[in-house]
Protein backbone atom coordinates (compact mmCIF):
# COMPACT_ATOMS: atom_id res chain seq x y z
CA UNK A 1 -39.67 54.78 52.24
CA UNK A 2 -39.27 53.67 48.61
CA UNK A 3 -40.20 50.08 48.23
CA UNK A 4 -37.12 48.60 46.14
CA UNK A 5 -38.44 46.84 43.51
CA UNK A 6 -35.98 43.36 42.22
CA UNK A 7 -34.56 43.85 38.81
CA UNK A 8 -35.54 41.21 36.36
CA UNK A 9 -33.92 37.89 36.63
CA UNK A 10 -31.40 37.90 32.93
CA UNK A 11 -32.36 35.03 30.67
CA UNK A 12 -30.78 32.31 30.70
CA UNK A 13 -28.02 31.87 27.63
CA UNK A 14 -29.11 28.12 26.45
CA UNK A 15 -25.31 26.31 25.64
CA UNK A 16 -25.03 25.32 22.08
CA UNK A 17 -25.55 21.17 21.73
CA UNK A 18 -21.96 20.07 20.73
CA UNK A 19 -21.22 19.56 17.34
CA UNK A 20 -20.56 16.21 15.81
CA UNK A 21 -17.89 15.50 14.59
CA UNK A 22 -17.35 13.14 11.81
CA UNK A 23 -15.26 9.81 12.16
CA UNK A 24 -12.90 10.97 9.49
CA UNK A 25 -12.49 14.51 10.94
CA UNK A 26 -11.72 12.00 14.60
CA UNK A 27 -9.63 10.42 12.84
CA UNK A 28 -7.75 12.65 11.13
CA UNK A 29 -7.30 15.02 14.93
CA UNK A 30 -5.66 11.86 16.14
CA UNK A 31 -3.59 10.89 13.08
CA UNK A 32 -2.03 14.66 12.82
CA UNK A 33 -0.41 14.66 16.30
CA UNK A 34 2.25 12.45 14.85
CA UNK A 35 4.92 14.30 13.13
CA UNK A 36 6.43 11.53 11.81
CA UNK A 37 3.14 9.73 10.49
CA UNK A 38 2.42 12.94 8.58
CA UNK A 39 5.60 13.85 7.12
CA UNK A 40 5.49 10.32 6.12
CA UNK A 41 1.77 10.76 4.47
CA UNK A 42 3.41 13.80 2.59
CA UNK A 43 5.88 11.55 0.95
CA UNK A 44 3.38 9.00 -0.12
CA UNK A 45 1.46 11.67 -1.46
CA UNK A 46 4.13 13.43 -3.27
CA UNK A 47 5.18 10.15 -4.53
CA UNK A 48 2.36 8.90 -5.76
CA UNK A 49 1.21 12.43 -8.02
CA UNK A 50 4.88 12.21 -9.44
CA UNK A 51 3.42 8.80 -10.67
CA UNK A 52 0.30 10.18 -11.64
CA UNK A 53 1.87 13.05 -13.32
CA UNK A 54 4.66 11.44 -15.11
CA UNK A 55 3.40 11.31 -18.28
CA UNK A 56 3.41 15.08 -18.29
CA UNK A 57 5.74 16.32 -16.06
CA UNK A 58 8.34 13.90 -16.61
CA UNK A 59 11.62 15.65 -19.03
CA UNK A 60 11.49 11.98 -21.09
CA UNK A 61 9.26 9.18 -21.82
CA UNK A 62 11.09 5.86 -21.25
CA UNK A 63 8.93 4.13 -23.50
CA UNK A 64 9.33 6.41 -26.82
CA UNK A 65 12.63 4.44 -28.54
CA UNK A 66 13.00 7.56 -30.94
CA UNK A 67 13.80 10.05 -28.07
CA UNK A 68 16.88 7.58 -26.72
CA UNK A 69 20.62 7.42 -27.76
CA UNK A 70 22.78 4.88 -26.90
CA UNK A 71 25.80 7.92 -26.73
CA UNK A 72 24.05 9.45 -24.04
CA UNK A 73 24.66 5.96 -22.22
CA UNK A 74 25.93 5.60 -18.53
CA UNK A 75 26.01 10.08 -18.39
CA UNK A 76 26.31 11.47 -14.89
CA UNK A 77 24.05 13.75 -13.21
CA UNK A 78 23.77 17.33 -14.81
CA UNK A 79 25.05 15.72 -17.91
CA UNK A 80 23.24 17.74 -20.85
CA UNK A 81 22.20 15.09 -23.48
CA UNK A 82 21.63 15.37 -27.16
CA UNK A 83 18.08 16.08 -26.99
CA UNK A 84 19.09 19.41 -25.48
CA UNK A 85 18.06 19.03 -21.97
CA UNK A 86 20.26 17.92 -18.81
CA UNK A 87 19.60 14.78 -17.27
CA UNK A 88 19.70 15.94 -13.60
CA UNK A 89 20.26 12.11 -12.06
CA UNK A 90 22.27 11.40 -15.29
CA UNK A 91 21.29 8.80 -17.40
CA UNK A 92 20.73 4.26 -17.42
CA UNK A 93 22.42 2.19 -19.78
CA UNK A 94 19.71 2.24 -22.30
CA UNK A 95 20.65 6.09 -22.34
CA UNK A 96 16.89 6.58 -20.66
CA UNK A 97 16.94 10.05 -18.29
CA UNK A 98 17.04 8.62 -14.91
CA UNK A 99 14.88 10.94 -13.50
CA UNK A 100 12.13 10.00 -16.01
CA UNK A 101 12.63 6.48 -15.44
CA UNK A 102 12.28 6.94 -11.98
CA UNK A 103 9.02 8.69 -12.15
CA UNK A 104 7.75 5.63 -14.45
CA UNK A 105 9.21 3.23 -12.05
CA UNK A 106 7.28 4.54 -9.07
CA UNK A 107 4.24 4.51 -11.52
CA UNK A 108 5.10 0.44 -12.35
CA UNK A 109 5.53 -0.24 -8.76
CA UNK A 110 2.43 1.43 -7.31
CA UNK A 111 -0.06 0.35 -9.64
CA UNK A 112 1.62 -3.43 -8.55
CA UNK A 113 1.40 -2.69 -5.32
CA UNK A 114 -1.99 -1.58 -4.88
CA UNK A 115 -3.36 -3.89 -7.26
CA UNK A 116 -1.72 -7.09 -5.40
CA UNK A 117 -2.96 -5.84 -2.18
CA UNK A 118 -6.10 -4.79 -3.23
CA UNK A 119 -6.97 -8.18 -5.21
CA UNK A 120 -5.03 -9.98 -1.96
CA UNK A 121 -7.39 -7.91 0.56
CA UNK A 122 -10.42 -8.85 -0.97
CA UNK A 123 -10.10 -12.55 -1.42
CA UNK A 124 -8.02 -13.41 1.59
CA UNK A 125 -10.70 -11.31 3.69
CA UNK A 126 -13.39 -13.18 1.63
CA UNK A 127 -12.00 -16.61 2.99
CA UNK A 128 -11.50 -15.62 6.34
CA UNK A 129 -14.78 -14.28 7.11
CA UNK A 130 -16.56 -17.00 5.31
CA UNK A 131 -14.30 -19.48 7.84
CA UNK A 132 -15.51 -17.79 10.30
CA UNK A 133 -19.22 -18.11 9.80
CA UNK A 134 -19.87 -21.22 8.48
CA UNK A 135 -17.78 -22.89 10.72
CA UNK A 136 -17.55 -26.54 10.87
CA UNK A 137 -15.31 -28.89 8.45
CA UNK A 138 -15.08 -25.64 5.94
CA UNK A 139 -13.42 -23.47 8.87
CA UNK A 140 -10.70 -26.34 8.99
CA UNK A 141 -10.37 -26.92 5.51
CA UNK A 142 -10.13 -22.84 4.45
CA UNK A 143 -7.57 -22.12 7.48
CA UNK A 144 -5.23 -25.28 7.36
CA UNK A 145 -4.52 -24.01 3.36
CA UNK A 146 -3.80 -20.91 4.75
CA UNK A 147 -1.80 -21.94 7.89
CA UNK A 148 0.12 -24.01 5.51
CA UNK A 149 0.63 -21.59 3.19
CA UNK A 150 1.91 -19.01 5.72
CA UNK A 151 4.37 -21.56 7.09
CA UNK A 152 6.47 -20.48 4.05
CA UNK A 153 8.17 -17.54 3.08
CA UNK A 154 5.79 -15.06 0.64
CA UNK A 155 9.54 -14.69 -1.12
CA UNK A 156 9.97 -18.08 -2.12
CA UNK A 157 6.46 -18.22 -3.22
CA UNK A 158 6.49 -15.76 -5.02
CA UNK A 159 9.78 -16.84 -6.85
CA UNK A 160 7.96 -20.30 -7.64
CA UNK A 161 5.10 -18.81 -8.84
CA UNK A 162 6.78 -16.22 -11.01
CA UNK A 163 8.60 -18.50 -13.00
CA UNK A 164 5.77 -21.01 -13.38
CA UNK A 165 3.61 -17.89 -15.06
CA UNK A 166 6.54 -16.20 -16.95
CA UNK A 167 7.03 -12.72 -17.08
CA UNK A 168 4.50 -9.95 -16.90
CA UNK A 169 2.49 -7.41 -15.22
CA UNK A 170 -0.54 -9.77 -14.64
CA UNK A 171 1.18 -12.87 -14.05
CA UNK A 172 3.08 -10.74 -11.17
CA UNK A 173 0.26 -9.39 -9.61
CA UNK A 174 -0.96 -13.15 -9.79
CA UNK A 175 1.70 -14.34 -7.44
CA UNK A 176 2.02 -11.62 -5.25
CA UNK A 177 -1.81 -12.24 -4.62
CA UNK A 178 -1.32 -15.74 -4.58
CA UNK A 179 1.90 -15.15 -2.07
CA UNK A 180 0.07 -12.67 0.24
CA UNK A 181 -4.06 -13.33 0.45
CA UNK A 182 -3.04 -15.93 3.69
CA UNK A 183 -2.12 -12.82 5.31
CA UNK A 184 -5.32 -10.95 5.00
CA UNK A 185 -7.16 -14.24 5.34
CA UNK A 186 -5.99 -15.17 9.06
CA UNK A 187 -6.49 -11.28 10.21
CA UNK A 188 -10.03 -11.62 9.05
CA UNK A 189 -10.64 -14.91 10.50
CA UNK A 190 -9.53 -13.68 13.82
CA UNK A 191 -11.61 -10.71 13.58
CA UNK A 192 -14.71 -12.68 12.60
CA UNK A 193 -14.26 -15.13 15.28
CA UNK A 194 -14.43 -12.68 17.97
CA UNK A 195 -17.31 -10.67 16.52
CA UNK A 196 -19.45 -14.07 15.28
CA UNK A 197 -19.87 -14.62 19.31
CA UNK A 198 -20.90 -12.00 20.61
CA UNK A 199 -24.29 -10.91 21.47
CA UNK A 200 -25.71 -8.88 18.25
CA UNK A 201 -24.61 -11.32 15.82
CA UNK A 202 -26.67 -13.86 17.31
CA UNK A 203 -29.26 -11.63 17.71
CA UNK A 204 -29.21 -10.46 14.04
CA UNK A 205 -29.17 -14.85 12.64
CA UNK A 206 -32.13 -15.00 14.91
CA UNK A 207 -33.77 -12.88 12.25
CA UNK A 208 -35.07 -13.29 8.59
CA UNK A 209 -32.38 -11.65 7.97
CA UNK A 210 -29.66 -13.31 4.64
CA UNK A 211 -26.46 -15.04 5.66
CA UNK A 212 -25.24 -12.28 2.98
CA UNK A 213 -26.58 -9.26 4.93
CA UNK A 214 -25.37 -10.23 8.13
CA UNK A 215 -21.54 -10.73 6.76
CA UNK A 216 -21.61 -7.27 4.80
CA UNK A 217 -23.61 -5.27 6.94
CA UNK A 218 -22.48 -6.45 10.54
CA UNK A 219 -19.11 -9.09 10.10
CA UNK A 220 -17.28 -7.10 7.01
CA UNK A 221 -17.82 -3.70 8.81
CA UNK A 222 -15.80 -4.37 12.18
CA UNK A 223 -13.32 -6.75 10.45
CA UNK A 224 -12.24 -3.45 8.30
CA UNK A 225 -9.74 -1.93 11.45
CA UNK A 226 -7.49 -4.78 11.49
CA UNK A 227 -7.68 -5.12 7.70
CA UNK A 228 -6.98 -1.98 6.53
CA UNK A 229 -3.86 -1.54 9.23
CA UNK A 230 -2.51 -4.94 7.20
CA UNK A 231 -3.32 -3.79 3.78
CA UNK A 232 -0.68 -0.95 4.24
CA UNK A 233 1.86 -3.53 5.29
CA UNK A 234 1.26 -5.51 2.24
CA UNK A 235 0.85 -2.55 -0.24
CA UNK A 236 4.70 -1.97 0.80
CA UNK A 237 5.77 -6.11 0.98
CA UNK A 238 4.14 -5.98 -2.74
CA UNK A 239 6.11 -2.89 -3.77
CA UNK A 240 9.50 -4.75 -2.10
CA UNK A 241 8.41 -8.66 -3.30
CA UNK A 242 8.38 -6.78 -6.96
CA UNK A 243 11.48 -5.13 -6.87
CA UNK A 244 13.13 -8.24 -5.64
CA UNK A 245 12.15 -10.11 -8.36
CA UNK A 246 12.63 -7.90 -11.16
CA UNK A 247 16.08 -7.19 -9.69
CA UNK A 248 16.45 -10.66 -10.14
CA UNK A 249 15.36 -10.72 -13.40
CA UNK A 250 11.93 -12.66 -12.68
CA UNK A 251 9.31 -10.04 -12.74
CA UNK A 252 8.89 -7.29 -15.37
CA UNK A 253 10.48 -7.48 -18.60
CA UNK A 254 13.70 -5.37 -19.55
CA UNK A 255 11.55 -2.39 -21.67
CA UNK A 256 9.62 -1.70 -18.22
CA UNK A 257 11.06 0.75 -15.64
CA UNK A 258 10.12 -0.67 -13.00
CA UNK A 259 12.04 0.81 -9.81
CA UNK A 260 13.67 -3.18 -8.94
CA UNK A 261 14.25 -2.99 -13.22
CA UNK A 262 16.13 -0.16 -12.85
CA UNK A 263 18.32 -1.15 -9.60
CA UNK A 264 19.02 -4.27 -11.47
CA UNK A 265 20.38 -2.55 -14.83
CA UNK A 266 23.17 -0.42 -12.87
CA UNK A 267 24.18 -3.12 -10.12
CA UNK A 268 27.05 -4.32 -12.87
CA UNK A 269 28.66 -0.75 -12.92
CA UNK A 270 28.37 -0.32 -9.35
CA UNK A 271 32.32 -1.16 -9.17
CA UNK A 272 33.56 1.46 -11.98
CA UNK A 273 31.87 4.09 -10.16
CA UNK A 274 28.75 5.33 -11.96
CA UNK A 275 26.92 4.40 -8.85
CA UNK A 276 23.65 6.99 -9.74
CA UNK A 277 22.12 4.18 -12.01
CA UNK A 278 21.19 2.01 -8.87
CA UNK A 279 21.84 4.10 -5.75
CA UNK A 280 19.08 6.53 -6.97
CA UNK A 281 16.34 4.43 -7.92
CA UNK A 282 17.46 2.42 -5.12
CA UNK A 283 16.46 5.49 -2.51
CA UNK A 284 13.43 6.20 -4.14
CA UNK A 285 12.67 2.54 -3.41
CA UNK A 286 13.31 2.59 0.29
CA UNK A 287 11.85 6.09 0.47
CA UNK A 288 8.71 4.72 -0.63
CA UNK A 289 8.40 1.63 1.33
CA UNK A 290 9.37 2.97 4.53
CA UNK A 291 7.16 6.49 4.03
CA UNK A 292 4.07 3.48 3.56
CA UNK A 293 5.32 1.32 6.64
CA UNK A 294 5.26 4.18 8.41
CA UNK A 295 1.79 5.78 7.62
CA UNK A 296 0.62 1.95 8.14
CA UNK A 297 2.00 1.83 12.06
CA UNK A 298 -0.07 5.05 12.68
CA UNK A 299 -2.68 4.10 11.96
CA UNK A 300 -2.18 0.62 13.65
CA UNK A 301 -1.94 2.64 17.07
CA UNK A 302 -5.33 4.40 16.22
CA UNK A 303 -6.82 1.00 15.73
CA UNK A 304 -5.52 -0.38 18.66
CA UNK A 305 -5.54 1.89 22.25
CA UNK A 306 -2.99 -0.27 23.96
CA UNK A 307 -0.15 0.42 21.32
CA UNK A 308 -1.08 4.61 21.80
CA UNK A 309 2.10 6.15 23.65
């Protein structure tokens, strides 16, 4: 009788350690399961290299007086002007291709809107944040301004403002920062507040450690959820706030195609039908804003679990 001898045991296969994934890859895998949110993103993106771009691909310049004639004036779309192309969304009352305009007018209103809300993030998150940890009579001083200041409309504001500056890119951007920062201020005191009592703050003041260094390397960096989901908001109130006043004639000047400019300039031939001088810019408009507002609530329910469907 054979003795049976056991087989060797197989190795064990050692499991691969998991991967790690980056935030922005995290991020990203949550932000893609929205249709909506990215078809939205797609917009803003297409939108914003047609404004990039429009120097070159655009089929006039706006700017370049020597490539406009007044006969080509008030031309509907697919009209074929005298410089030998057509005008596809016809043509303004300056005689400016409407399609080119519009390209330059998403240009004017996204380097307003970004620069407003960028300037507007930075100090209003400044203000709130420094409220926040020093406390004391400066805390009530900083956020009764701002309380105050949000008890009126940014509108109306901005209206004031805008005519005490004049017209003007920089004297827009001006009020719009002026009429917005309260907004960014209060999220950031709010955010401050809760994170200057808890446990690590007061761990890291016990420390050598700089006033400076604890805001930007503990405060600033878990303010930036709440900050970022309100920057979006305000990137498209800026983009609206500057359309309403240059439709009013209060922001840009005439000679810049802005998208509110250009709304403005066909409103009075609304009523004898060439309704493409306003109606399109006037899309493109509410395209934009509502493509941001969108991408902005998004990425508010990432932020925030409780608002996640």
């Amino acid at each position: 009788m054979t003795d049976i001898v056991p087989e060797p045991a197989a190795p064990e296969k050692s499991t691969p350690a998991p991967r790690a994934v980056s935030p922005f890859a995290r991020f990203w895998s949550e932000f893609r399961e929205s249709t909506v949110a990215v078809v939205a993103l797609v917009v803003v993106v297409v939108l914003c290299l047609l404004a990039l771009f429009a120097p070159l691909i655009a089929p006039q310049d706006p700017y370049d007086l020597s490539r406009l004639s007044l006969m080509d004036a008030r031309r509907p779309p697919g009209f074929v002007g005298t410089g030998g192309y057509t005008h596809l969304l016809g043509t303004d009352p300056q005689g400016r291709d409407l399609l080119s305009a519009i390209m330059y007018g998403l240009r004017v209103s996204i380097q307003i809107g970004l620069a407003a809300g960028g300037v507007a993030l930075a100090f209003g998150a400044g203000l709130g944040i420094l409220a926040a940890y020093l406390g004391g009579r400066i805390e009530t001083l900083i956020m009764r301004i701002v309380d105050l200041q949000l008890s009126f409309p940014a509108i109306l504001l901005a209206l004031v403002l805008v005519a005490l500056l004049g017209q003007g890119k920089a004297q827009l951007i001006g009020a719009l920062v002026a009429a917005q920062y309260a907004y960014f201020a209060r999220t950031a005191y709010g955010a401050a507040t809760a994170e200057r009592r808890k446990d690590y703050i007061e761990a890291a003041l016990a420390t050598p450690l700089s006033g400076r260094r604890v805001v930007l390397r503990h405060l600033l960096p878990n303010c930036m959820p709440p900050l970022i989901v309100v920057a979006t908001v305000q990137i498209a109130n800026s983009i609206s706030l500057e359309a309403t006043l240059s439709f009013l004639g209060l922001g840009l000047p005439v000679t810049e195609p802005s998208l509110g400019m250009l709304i403005s300039n066909g409103f009075p031939y609304m009523m004898s039908g060439r309704y493409w001088i306003s109606v399109y810019p006037g899309v493109a408009l509410i395209v934009l804003i509502v493509a941001i507002n969108l991408v902005g609530d998004r990425i508010r329910d990432q932020f925030n679990p409780r608002l996640r469907r």
